[in-house]
Protein backbone atom coordinates (compact mmCIF):
# COMPACT_ATOMS: atom_id res chain seq x y z
CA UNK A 1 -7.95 -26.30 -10.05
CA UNK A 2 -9.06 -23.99 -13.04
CA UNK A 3 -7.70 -20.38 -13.49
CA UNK A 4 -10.83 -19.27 -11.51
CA UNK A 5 -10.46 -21.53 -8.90
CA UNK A 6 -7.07 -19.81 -8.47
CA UNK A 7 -8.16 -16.24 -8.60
CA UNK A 8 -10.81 -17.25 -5.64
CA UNK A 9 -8.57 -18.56 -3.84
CA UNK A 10 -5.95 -15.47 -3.77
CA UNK A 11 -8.77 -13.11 -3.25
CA UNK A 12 -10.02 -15.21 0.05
CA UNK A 13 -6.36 -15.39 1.16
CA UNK A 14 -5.83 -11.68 1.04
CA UNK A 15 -2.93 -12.41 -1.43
CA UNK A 16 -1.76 -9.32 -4.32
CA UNK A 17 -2.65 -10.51 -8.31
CA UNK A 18 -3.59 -9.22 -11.14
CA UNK A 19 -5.54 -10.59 -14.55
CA UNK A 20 -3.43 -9.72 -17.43
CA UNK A 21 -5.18 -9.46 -20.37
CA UNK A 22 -3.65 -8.31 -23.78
CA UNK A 23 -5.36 -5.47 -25.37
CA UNK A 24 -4.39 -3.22 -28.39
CA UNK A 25 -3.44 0.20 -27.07
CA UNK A 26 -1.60 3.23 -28.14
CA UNK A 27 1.63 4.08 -27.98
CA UNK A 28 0.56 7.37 -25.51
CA UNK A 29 -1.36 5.30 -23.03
CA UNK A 30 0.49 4.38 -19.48
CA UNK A 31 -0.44 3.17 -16.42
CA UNK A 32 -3.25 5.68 -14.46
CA UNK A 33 -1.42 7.99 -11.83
CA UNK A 34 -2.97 10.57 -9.82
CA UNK A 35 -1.13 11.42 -6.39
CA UNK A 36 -3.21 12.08 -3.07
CA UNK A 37 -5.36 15.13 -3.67
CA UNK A 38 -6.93 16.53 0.02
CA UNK A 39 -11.20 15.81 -0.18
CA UNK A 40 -11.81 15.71 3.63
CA UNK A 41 -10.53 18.43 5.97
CA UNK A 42 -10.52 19.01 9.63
CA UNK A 43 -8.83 21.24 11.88
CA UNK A 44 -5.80 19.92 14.15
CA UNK A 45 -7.85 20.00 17.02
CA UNK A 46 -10.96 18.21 15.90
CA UNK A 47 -12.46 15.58 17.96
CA UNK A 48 -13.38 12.85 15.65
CA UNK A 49 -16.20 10.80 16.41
CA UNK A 50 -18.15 7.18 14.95
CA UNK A 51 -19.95 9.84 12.40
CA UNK A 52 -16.67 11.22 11.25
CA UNK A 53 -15.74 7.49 10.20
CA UNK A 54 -19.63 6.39 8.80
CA UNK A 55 -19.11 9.44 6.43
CA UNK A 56 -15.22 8.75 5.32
CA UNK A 57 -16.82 4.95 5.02
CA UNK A 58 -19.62 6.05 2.75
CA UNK A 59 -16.92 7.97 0.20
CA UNK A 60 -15.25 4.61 0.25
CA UNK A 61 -18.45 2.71 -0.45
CA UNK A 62 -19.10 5.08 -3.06
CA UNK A 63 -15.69 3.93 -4.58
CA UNK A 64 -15.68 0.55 -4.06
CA UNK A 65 -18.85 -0.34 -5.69
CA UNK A 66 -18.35 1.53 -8.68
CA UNK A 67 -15.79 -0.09 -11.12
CA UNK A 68 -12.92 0.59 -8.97
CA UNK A 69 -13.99 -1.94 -6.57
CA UNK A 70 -12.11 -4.34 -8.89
CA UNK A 71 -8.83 -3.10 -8.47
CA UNK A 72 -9.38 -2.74 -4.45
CA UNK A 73 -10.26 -6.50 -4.08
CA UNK A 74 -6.88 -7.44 -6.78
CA UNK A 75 -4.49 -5.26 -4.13
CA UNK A 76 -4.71 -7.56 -1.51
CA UNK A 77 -3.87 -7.18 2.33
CA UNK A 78 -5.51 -3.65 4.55
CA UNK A 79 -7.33 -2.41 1.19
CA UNK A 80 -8.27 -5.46 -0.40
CA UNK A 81 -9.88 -6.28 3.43
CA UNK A 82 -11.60 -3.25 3.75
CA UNK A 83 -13.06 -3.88 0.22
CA UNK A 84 -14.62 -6.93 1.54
CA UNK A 85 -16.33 -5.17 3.56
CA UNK A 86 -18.42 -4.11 0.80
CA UNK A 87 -17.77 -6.56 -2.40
CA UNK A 88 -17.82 -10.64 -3.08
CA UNK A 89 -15.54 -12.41 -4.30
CA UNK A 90 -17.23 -13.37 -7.39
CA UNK A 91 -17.34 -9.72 -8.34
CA UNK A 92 -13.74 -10.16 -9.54
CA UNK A 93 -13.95 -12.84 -11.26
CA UNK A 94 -15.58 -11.41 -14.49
CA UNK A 95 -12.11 -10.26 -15.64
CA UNK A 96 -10.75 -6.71 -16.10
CA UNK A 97 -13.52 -3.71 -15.33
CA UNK A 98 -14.77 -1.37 -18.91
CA UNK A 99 -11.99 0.88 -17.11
CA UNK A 100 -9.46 -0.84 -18.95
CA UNK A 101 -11.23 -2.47 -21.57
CA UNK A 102 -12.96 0.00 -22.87
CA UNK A 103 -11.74 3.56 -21.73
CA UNK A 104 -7.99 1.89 -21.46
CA UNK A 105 -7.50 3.73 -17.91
CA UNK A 106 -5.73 1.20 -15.85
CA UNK A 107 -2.74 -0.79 -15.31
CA UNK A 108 -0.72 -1.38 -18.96
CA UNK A 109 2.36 -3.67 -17.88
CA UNK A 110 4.51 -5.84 -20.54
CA UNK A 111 4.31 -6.14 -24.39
CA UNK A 112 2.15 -9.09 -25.46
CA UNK A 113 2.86 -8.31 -28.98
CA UNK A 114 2.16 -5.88 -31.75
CA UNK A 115 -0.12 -3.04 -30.89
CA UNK A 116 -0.70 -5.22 -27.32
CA UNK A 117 0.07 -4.70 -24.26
CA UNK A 118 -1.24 -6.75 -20.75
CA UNK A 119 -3.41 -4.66 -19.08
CA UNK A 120 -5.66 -4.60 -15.89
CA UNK A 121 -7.79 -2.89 -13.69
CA UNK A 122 -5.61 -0.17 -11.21
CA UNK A 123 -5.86 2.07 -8.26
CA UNK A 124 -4.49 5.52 -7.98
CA UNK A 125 -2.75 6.73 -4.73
CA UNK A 126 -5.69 9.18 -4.33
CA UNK A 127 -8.28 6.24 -4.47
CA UNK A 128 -6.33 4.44 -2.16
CA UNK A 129 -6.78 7.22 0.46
CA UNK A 130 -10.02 7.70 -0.17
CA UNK A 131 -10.47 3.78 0.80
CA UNK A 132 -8.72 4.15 3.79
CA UNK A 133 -10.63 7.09 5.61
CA UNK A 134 -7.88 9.83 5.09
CA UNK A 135 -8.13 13.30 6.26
CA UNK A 136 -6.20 16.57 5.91
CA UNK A 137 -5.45 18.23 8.93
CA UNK A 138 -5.13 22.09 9.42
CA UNK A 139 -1.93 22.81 11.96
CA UNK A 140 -2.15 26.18 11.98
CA UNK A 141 1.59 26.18 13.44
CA UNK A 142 2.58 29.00 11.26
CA UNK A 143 1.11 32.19 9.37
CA UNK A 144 1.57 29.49 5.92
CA UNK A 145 -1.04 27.06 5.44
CA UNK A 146 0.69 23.95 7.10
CA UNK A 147 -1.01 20.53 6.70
CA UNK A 148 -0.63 16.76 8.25
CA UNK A 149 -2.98 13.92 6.97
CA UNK A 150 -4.24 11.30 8.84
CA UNK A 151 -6.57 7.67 7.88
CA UNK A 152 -8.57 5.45 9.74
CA UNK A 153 -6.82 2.83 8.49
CA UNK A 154 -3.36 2.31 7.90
CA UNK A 155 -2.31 3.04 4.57
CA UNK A 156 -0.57 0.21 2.31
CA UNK A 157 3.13 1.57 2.81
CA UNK A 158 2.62 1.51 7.01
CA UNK A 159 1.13 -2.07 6.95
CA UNK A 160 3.96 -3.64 4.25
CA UNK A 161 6.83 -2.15 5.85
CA UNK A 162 5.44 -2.87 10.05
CA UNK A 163 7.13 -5.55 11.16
CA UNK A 164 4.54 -6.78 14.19
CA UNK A 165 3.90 -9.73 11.90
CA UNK A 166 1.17 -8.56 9.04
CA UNK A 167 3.46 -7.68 6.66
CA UNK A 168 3.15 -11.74 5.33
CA UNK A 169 2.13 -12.10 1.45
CA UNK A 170 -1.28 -13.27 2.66
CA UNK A 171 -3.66 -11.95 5.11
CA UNK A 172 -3.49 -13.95 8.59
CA UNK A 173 -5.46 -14.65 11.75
CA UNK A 174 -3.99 -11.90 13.05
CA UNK A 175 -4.16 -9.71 10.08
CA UNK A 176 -8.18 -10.19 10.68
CA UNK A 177 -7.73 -9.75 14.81
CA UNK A 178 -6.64 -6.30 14.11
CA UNK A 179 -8.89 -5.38 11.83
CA UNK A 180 -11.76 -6.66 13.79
CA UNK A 181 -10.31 -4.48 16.90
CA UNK A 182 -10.04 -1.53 15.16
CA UNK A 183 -13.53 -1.37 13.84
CA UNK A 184 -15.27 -1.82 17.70
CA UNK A 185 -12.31 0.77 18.78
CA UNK A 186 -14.11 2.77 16.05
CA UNK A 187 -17.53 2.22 16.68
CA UNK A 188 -16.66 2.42 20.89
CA UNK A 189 -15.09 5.99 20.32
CA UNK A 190 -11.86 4.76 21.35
CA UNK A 191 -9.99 5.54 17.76
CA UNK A 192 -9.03 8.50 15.75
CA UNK A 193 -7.16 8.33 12.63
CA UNK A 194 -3.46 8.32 12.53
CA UNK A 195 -0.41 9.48 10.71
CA UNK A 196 1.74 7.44 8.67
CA UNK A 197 4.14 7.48 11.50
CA UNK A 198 1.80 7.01 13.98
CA UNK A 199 0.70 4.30 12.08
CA UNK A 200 4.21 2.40 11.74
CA UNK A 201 4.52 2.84 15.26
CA UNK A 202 1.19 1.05 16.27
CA UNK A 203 1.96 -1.39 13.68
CA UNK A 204 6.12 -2.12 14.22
CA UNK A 205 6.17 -5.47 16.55
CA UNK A 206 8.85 -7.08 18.37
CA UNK A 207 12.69 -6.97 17.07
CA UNK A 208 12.61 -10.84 16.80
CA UNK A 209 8.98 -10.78 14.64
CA UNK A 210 10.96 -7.87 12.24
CA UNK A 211 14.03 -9.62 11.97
CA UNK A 212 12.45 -12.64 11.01
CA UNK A 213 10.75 -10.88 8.09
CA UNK A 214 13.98 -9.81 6.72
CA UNK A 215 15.06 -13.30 6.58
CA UNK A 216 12.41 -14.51 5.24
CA UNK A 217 12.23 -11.65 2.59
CA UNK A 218 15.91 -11.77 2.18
CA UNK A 219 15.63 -15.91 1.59
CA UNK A 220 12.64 -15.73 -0.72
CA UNK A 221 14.59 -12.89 -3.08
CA UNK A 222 17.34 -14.97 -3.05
CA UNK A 223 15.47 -18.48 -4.01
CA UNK A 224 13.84 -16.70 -7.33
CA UNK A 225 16.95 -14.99 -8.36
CA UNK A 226 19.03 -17.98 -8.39
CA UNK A 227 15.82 -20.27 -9.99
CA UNK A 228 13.78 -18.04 -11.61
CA UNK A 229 16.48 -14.92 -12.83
CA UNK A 230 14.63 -12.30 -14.42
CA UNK A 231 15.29 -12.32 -18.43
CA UNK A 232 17.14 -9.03 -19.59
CA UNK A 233 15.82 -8.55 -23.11
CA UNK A 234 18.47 -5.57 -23.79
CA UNK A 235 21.55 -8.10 -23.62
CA UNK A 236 19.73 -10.59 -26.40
CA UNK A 237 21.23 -9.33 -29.59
């Protein structure tokens, strides 16, 4: 199987990768950061409706099918799924986006040597929300402006620490049965966007289904640490 044989094959699994590709960079650039900032705002008591989601869902579209998309598809599990609702496969298979090629805003991980570092395409928490339908809701429970926010989809940390069984490295049948459910709960008027808690709370699962996890997390940790330890470069002299 070539290289792009593999990258297909991650991206229709739903599985987390990235393209590393060295570039020369300077010493001041670093990976792209920019935290949550509020775009969409409703009042606590709002009743939210299909439109309410068609118009978070056309900010996202905006997103995705600019050169950010990348970056959604490469992420894997709820956001690289929603991506797919608006990208191909084969649109991440060109390599890294002009984002990091050219403008050098994007992901800069390990040394390659010299000036170079491995880079690749990145998301930003803010991006993030805006791909997951998030809102920021008024409270008005005191005479200080007091806020809560709330997505239409469960945001990465929720769905990677739930333990009701999507939390796997790829995306599963029932990974796919949820997300199918939500968008006719959606479309029926029968879903309103959620908190993070809410959200782990919908999404926690059985105490058997979580404890397995763990094991299986736990195991997996263990197997690469004992085969594959990570190299310390600051005890080679």
């Amino acid at each position: 199987m070539t290289i792009f044989g593999v990258a297909a094959h991650l991206l229709e699994r739903g599985i987390p990768f990235r393209t590393l590709l060295p570039l020369s960079v300077s010493s001041l650039n670093s990976t792209v950061l920019r935290d949550y900032k509020p775009s969409r705002f409703r009042l606590l008591e709002h009743t939210f409706d299909v439109g309410d989601f068609e118009e978070a869902m056309m900010q996202c579209k905006v997103l995705l099918t600019s050169s950010r998309g990348r970056a959604a598809m490469l992420k894997g599990g709820i956001v690289g799924r929603i991506a797919k609702e608006y990208l191909s496969v084969d649109s991440v298979l060109h390599g890294p986006s002009v984002e990091i090629t050219t403008h050098r805003v994007g992901y800069f991980g390990p040394v390659a040597g010299g000036d170079k570092r491995y880079c690749d395409d990145e998301l930003t928490a803010h991006e993030i929300a805006v791909i997951c339908g998030t809102y920021t809701l008024y409270t008005g429970q005191s005479f200080y402006i007091q806020t809560t926010i709330r997505s239409w989809f469960p945001p990465p940390s929720a769905w990677i620490k739930n333990g009701a069984g999507y939390r796997w490295l790829e995306w599963t049948e029932r990974s796919e049965q949820f997300f199918v459910k939500l968008l006719e709960d959606i479309k029926k008027g029968q879903a309103r966007p959620l908190s993070v808690v809410d959200w782990r709370s919908r999404l926690r699962g059985l105490k058997l289904t979580r404890d397995l996890l763990d094991y299986s997390e736990e195991q997996a940790c263990r197997f690469m640490d004992t085969h594959l330890p990570a190299w310390d470069q600051g005890s080679m002299s």
